[in-house]
C-alpha atoms as a PDB file:
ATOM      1  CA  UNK A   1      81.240 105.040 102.887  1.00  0.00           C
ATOM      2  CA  UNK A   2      77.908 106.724 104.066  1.00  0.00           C
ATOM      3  CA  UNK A   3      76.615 109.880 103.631  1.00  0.00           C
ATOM      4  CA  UNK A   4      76.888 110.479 107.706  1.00  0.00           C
ATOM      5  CA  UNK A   5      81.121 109.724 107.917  1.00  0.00           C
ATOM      6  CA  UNK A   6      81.437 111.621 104.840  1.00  0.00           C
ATOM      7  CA  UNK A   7      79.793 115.103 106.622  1.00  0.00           C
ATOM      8  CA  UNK A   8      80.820 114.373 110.018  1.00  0.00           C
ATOM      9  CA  UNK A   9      84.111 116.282 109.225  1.00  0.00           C
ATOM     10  CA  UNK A  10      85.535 120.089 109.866  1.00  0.00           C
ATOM     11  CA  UNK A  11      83.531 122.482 108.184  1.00  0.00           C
ATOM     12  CA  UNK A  12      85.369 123.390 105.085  1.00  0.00           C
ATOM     13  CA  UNK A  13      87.362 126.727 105.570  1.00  0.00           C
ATOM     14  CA  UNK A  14      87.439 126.326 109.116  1.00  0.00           C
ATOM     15  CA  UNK A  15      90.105 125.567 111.636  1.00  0.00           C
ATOM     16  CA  UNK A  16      89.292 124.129 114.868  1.00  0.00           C
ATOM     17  CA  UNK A  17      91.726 125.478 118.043  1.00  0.00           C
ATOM     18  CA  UNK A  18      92.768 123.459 120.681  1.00  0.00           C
ATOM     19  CA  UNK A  19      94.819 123.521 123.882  1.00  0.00           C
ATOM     20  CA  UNK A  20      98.209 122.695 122.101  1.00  0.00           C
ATOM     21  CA  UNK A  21      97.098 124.999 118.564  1.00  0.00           C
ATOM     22  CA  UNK A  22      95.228 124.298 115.653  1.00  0.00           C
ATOM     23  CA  UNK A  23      93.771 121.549 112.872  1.00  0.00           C
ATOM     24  CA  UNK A  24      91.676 122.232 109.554  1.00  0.00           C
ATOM     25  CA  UNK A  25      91.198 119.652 106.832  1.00  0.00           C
ATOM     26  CA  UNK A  26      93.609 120.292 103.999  1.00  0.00           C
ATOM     27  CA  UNK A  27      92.176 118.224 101.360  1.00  0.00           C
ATOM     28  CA  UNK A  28      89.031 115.632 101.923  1.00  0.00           C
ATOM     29  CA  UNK A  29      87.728 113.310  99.167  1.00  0.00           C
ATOM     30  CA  UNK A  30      84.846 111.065  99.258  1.00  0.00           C
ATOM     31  CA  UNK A  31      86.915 108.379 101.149  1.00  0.00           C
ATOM     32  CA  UNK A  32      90.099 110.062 103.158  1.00  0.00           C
ATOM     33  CA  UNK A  33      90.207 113.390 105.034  1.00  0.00           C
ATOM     34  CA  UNK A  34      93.727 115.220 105.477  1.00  0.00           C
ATOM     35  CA  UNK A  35      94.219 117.211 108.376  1.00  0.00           C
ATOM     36  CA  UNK A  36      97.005 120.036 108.880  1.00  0.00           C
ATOM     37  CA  UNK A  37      97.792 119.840 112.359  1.00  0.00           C
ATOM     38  CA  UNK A  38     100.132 122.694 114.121  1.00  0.00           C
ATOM     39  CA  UNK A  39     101.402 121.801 117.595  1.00  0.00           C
ATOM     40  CA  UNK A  40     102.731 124.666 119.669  1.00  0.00           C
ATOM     41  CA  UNK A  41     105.827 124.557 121.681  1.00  0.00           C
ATOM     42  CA  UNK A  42     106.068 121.626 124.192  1.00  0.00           C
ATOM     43  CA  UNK A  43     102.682 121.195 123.927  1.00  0.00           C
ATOM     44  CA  UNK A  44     100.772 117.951 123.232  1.00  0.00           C
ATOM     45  CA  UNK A  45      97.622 116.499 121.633  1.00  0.00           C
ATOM     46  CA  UNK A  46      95.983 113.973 124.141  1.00  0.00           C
ATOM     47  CA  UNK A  47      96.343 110.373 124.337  1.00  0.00           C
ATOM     48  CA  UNK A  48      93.632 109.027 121.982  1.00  0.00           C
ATOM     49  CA  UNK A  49      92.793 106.553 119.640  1.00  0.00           C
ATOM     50  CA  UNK A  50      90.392 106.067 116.876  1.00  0.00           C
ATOM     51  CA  UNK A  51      88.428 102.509 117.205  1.00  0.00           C
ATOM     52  CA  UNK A  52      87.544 102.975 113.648  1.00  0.00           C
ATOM     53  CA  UNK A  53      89.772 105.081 111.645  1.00  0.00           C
ATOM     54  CA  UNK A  54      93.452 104.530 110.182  1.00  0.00           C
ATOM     55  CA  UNK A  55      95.666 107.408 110.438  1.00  0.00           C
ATOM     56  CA  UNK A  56      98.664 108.008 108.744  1.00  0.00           C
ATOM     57  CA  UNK A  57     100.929 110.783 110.025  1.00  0.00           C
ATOM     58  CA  UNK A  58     103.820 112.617 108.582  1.00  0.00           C
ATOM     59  CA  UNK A  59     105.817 115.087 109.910  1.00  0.00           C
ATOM     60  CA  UNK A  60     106.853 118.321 107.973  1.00  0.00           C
ATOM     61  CA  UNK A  61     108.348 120.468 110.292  1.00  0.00           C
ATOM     62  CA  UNK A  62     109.861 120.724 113.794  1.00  0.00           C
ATOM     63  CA  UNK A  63     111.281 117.399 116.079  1.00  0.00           C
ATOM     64  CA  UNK A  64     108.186 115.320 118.115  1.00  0.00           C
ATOM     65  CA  UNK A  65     107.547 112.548 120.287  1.00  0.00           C
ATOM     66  CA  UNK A  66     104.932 109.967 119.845  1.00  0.00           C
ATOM     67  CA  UNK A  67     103.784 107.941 121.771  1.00  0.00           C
ATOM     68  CA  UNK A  68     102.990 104.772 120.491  1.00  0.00           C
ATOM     69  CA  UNK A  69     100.048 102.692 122.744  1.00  0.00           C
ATOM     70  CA  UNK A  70     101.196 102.850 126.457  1.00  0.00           C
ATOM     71  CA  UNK A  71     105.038 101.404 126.311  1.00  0.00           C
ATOM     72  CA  UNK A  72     106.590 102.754 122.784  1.00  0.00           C
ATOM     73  CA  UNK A  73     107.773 106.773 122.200  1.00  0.00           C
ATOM     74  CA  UNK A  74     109.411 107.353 119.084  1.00  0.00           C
ATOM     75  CA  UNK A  75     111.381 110.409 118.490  1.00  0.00           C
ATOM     76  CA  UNK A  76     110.807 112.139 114.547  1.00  0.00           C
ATOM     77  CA  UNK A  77     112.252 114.489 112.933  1.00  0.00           C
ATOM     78  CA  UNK A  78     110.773 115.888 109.531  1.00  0.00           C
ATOM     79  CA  UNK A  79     110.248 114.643 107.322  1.00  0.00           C
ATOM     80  CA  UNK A  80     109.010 111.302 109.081  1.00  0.00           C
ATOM     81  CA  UNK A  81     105.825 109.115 108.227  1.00  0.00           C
ATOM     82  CA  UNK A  82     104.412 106.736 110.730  1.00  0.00           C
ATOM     83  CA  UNK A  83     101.133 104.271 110.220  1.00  0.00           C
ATOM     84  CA  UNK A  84      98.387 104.434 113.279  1.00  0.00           C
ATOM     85  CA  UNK A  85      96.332 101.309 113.155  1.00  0.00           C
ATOM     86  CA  UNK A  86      92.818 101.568 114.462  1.00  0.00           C
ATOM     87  CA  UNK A  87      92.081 101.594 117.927  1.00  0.00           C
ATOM     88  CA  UNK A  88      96.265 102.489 118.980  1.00  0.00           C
ATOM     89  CA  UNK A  89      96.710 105.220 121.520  1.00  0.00           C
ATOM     90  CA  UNK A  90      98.920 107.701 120.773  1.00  0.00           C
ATOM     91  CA  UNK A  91      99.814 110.974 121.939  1.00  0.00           C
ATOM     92  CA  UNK A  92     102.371 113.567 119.391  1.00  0.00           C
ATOM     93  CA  UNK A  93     104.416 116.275 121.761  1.00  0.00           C
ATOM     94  CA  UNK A  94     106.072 119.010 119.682  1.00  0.00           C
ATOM     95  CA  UNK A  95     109.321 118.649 121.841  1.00  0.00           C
ATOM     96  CA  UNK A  96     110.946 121.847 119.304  1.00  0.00           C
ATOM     97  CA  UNK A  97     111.209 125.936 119.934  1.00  0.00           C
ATOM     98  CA  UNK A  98     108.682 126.211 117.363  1.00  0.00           C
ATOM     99  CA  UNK A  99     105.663 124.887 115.814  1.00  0.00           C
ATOM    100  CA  UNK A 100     105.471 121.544 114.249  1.00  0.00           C
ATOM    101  CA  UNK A 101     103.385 121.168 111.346  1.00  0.00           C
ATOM    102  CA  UNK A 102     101.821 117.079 110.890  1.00  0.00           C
ATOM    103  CA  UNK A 103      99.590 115.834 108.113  1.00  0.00           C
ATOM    104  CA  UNK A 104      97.371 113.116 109.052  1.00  0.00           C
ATOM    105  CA  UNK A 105      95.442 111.188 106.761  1.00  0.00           C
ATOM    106  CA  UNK A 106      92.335 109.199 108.131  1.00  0.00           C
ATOM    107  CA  UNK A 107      89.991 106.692 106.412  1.00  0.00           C
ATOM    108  CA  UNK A 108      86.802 106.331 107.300  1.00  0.00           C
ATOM    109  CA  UNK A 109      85.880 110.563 107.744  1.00  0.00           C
ATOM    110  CA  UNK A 110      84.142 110.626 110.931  1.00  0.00           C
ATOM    111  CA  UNK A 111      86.109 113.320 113.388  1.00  0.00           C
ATOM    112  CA  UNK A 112      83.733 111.897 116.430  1.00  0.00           C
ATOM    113  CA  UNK A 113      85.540 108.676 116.195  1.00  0.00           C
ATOM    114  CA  UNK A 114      87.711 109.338 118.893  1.00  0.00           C
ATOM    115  CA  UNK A 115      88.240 108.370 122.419  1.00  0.00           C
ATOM    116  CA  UNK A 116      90.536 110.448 124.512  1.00  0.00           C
ATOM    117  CA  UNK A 117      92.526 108.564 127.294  1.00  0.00           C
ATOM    118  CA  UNK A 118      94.471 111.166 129.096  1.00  0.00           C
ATOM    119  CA  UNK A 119      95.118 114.723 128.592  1.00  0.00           C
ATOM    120  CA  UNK A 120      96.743 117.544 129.785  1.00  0.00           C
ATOM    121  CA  UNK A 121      93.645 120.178 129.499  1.00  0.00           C
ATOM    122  CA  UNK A 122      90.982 117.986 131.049  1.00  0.00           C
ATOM    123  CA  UNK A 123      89.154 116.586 128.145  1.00  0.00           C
ATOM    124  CA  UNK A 124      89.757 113.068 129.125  1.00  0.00           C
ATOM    125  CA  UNK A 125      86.488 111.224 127.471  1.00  0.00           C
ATOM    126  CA  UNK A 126      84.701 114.242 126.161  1.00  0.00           C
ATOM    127  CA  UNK A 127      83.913 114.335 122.412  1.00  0.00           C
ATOM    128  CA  UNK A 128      85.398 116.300 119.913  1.00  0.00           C
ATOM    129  CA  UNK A 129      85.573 120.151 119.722  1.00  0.00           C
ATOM    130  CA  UNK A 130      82.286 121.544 118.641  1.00  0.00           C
ATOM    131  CA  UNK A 131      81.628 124.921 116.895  1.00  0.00           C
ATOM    132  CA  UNK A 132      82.348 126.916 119.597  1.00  0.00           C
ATOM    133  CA  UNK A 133      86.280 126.180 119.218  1.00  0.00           C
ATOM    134  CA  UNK A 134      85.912 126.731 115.418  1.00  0.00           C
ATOM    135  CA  UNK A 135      87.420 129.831 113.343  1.00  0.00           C
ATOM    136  CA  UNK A 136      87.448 130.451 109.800  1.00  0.00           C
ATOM    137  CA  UNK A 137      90.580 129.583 107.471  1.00  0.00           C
ATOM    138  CA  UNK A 138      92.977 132.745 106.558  1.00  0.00           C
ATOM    139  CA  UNK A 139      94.622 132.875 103.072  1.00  0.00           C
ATOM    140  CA  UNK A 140      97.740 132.104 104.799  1.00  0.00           C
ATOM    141  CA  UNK A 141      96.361 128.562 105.673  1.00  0.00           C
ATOM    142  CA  UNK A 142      96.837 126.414 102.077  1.00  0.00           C
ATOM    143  CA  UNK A 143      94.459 123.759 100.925  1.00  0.00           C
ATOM    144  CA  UNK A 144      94.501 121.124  98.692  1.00  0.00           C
ATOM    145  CA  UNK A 145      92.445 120.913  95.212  1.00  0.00           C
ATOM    146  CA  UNK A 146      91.633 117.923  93.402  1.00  0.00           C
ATOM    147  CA  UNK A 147      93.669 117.663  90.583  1.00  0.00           C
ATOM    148  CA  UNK A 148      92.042 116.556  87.188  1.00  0.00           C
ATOM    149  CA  UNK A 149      92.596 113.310  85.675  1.00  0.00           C
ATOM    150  CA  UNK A 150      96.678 112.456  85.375  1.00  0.00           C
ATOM    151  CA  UNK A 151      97.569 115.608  86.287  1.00  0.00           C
ATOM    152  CA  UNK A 152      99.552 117.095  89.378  1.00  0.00           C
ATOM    153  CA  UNK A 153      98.911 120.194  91.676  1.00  0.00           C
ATOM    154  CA  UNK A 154     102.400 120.816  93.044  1.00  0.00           C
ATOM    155  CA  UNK A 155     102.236 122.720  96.643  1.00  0.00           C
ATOM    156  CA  UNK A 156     104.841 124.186  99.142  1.00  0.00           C
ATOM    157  CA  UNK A 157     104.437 123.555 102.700  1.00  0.00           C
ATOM    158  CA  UNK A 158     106.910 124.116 105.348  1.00  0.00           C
ATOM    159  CA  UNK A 159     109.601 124.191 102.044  1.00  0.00           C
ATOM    160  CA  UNK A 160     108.397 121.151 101.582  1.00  0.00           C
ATOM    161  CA  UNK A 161     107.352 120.243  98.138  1.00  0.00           C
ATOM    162  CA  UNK A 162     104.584 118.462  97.843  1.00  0.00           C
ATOM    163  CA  UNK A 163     102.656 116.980  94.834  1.00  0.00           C
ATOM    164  CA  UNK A 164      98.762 115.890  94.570  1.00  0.00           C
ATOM    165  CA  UNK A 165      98.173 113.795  92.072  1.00  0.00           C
ATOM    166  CA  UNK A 166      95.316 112.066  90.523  1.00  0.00           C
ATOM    167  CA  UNK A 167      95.803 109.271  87.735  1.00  0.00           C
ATOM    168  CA  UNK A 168      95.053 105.545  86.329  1.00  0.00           C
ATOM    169  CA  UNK A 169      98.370 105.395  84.490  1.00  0.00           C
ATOM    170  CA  UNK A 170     101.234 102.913  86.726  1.00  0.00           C
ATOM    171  CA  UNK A 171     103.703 104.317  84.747  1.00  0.00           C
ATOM    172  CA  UNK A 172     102.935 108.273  86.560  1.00  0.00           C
ATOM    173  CA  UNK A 173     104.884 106.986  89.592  1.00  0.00           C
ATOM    174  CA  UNK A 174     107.636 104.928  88.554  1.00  0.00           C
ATOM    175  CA  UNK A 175     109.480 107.798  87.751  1.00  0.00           C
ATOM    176  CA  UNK A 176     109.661 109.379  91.125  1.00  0.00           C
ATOM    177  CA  UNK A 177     112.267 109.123  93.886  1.00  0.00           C
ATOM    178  CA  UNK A 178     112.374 105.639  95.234  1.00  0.00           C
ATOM    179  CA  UNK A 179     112.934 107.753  98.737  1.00  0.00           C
ATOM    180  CA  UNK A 180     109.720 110.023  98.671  1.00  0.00           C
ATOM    181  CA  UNK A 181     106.751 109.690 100.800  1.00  0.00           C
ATOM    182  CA  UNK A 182     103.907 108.013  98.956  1.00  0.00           C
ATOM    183  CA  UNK A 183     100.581 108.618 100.248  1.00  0.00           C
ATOM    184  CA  UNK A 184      97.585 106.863  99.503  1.00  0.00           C
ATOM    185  CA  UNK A 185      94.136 109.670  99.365  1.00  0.00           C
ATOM    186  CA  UNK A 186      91.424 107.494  97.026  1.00  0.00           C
ATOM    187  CA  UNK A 187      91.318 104.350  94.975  1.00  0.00           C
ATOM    188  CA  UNK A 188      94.676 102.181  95.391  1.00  0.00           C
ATOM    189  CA  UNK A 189      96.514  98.935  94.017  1.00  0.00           C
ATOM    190  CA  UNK A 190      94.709  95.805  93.647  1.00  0.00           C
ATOM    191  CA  UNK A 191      95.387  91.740  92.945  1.00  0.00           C
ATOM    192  CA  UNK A 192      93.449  90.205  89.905  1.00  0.00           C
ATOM    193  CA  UNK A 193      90.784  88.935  92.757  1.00  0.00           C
ATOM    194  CA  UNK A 194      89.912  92.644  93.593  1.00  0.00           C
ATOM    195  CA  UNK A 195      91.563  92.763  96.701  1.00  0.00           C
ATOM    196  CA  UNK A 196      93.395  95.674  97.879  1.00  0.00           C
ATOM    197  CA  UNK A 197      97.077  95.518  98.474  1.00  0.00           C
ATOM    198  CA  UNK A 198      97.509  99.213  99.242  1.00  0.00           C
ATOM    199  CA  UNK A 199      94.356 101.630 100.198  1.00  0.00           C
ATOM    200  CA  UNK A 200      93.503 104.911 101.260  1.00  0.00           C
ATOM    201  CA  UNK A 201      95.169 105.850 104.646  1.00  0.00           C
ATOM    202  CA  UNK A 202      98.440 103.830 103.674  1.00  0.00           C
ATOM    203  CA  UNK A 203     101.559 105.391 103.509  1.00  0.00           C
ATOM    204  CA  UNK A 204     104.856 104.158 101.958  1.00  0.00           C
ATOM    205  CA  UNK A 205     108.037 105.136 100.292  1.00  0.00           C
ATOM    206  CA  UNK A 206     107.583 105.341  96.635  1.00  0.00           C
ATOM    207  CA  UNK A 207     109.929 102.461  95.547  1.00  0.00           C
ATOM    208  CA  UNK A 208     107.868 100.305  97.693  1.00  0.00           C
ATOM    209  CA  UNK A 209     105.019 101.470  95.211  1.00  0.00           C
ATOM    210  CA  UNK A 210     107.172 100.892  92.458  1.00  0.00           C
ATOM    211  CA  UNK A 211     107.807  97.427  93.325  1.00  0.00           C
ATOM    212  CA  UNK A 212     103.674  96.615  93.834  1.00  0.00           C
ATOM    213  CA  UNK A 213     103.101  97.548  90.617  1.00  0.00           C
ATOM    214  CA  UNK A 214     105.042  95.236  89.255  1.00  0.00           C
ATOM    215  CA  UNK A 215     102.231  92.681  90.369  1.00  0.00           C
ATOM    216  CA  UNK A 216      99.809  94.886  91.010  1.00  0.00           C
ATOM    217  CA  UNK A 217      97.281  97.485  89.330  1.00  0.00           C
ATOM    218  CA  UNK A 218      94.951 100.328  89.428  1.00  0.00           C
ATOM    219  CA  UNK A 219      91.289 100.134  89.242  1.00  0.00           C
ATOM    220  CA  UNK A 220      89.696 103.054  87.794  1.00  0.00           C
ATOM    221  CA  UNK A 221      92.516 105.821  89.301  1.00  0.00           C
ATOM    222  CA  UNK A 222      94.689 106.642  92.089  1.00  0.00           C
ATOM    223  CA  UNK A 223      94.785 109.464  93.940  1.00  0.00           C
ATOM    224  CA  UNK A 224      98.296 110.082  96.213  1.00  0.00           C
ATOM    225  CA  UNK A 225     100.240 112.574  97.815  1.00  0.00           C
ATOM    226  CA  UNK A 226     104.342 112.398  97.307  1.00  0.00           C
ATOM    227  CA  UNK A 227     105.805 114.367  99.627  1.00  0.00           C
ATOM    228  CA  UNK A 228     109.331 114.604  97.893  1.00  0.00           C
ATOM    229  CA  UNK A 229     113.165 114.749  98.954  1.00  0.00           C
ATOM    230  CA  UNK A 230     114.672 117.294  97.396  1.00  0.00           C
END
């Protein structure tokens, strides 16, 4: 990762609003960024992709449609994951009453790597939001810390619990529920020939993580969300 991805994010403690509401990044590391997106009523983000990032995308709160490339919608309700490989169009519409609240989790950090296909408020092509369109975070708006080695910070979102947790012991996620969101922020599982099986970006159910570590194993430490079923 170089120095120019790495900065080329949202200011920290500032929220960028758009035509359909409002992103800031929730936690960022030296590899993934996390994004807290909040999608007003029947509004939508514009049909985009990212030609070099991988975006994972889960869904706390309210019912959406995404579309999927130019032939696929799928209809979510929270809480719902989905994987956006590099270079996919897609377009989320908050089809609810209310807000919907998304995290999405992108690998490399570079918010210019984006290329907008169609959209509602005329910004087909144009680059992303600059500072003009930027405002600074409330206390209302939560962030993520970094937790210390094997240890969790445990958050509520949305009444959503959600746990951050930093570790290079296998055994720290075995016990969780096999049905929980596992997501991948820094480091990862690996083969004996150092190549990664599951990396930053990637986002699974935790007895899917279970399972790879039977085989697999961490190098140095992990860093993952688990957004949990409770």
């Amino acid at each position: 990762m170089n120095s120019k991805n790495l900065n080329n994010d949202i200011p920290n403690n500032y929220k960028v609003i758009k035509p359909w509401g409002y992103e800031y990044t929730i936690y960022k590391n030296n590899i993934s960024s996390t994004k807290l997106l909040r999608i007003s009523p029947n509004s939508k983000t514009s049909l985009h992709c990212h030609p070099i990032k991988k975006t994972g995308f889960v869904l706390l709160k309210g019912k959406v449609e995404v579309d999927l490339g130019f032939y696929e919608t799928r209809s979510l309700l929270p809480v719902s994951k989905l994987m956006i490989r590099q270079g996919l169009f897609h377009c989320t519409k908050n089809t609810s009453k209310d807000y919907a609240t998304v995290l999405e989790i992108e690998t490399p950090i570079d918010k210019d790597d984006l290329v907008r296909f169609k959209d509602d408020y005329g910004r087909e092509n144009k680059p992303y939001e600059g500072k003009e369109k930027m405002l600074p975070i409330t206390a209302k708006d939560i962030t993520f810390k970094e937790p210390n080695m094997n240890s969790t910070n445990s958050y509520y979102l949305e009444g959503v619990k959600i746990n951050i947790t930093k570790t290079n012991n296998l055994k720290t996620f075995r016990k969780g529920n096999k049905n929980d969101i596992f997501v991948i922020l820094n480091g990862g599982l690996y083969a004996d020939n150092k190549h990664c099986v599951l990396s930053p970006g990637d986002i699974v159910r935790t007895d899917t993580v279970i399972k790879l570590s039977e085989n697999f194993n961490i190098i140095d430490n992990l860093t993952f969300l688990n957004i949990l079923h409770e």
